[in-house]
Protein backbone atom coordinates (compact mmCIF):
# COMPACT_ATOMS: atom_id res chain seq x y z
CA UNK A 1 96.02 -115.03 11.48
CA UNK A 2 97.05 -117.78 9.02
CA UNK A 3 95.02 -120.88 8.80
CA UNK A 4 94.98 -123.94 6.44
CA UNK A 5 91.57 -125.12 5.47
CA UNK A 6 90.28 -127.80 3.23
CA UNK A 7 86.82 -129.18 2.51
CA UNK A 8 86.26 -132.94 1.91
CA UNK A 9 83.75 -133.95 -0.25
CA UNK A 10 83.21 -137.29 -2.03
CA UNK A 11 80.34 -138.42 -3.79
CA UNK A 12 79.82 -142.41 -2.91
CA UNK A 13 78.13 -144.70 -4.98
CA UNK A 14 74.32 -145.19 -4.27
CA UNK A 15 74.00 -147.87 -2.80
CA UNK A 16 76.94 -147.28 -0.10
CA UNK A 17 75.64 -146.73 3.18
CA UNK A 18 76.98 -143.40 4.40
CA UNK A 19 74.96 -142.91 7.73
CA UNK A 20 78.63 -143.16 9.73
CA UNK A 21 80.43 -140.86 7.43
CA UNK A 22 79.89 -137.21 6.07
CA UNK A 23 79.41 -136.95 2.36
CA UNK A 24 81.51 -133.14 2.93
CA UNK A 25 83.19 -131.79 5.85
CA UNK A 26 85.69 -128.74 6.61
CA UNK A 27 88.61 -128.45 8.52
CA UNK A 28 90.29 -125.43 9.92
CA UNK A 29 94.09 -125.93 11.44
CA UNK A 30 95.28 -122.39 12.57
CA UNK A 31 98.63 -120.90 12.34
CA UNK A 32 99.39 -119.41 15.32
CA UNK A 33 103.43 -118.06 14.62
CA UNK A 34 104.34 -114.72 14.04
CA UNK A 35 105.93 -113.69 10.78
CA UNK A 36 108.41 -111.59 12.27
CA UNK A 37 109.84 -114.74 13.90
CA UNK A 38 110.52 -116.60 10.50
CA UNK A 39 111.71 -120.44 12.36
CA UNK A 40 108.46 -120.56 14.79
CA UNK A 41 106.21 -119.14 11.80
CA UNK A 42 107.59 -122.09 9.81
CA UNK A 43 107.22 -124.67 12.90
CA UNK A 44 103.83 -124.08 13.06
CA UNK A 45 102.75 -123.97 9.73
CA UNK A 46 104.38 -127.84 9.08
CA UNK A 47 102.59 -128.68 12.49
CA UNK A 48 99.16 -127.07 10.82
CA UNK A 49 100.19 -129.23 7.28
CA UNK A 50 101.09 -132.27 9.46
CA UNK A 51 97.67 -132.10 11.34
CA UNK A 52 95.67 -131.75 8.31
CA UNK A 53 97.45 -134.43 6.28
CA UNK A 54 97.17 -136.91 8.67
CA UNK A 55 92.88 -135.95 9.54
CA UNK A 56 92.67 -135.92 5.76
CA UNK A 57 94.00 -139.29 5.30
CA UNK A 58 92.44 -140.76 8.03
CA UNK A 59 89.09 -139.31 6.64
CA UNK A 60 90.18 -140.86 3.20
CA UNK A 61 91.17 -144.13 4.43
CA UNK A 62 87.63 -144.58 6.18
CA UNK A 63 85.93 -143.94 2.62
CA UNK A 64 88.27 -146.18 0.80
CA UNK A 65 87.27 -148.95 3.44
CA UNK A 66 83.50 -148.54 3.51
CA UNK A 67 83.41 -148.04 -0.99
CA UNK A 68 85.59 -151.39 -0.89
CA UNK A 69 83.61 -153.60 1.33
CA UNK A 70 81.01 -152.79 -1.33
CA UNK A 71 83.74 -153.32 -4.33
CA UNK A 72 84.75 -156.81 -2.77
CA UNK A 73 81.22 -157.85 -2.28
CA UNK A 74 80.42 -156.99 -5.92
CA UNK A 75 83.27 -158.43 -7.12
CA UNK A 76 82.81 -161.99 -5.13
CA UNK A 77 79.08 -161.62 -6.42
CA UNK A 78 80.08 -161.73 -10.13
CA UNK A 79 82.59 -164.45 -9.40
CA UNK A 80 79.90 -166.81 -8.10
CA UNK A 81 77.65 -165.80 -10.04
CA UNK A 82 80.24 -166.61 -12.97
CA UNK A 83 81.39 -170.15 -11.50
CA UNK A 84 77.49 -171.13 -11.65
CA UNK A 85 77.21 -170.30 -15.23
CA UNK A 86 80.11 -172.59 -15.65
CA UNK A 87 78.79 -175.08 -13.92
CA UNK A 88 75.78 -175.06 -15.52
CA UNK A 89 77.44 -175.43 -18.91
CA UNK A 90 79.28 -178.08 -17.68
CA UNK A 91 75.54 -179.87 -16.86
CA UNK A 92 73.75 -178.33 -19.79
């Protein structure tokens, strides 16, 4: 039997907390057509594809999230951080 299988594995920054999300995970999506029967071998392989694009980008789409909460808080950290400095020029 035919299956598609891919392993996800991304390596977050350090300080991201990944206790809701698995650093590495595998998928198996099984191919259940026959190869003598060339249209339903086909239909289920792009329904086996299908499935595992869409979990994969679902997976993907949670990471990107979580990594850019932390990105925006950085980024609105240096921001205010650089407005003081400003500021304090301005005083200074």
């Amino acid at each position: 039997m035919l299956k598609v299988d891919y392993t996800l594995s991304v390596s977050p920054p350090p300080n991201i907390d990944n206790s809701e999300l698995s650093a590495s995970k595998t998928h198996e999506f099984p191919v259940d057509g026959d190869k003598s029967l060339p249209k339903k071998y086909y239909d289920e392989l792009r329904a086996a594809l299908a499935k595992a694009r869409n979990i994969v980008g679902d997976e993907l789409t949670r990471w990107k999230e979580l990594v850019g909460k932390d990105e925006e808080w950085k980024q609105n950290g240096k921001e205010g951080e650089e407005e003081e400095e400003a500021n304090e020029e301005e005083d200074g």
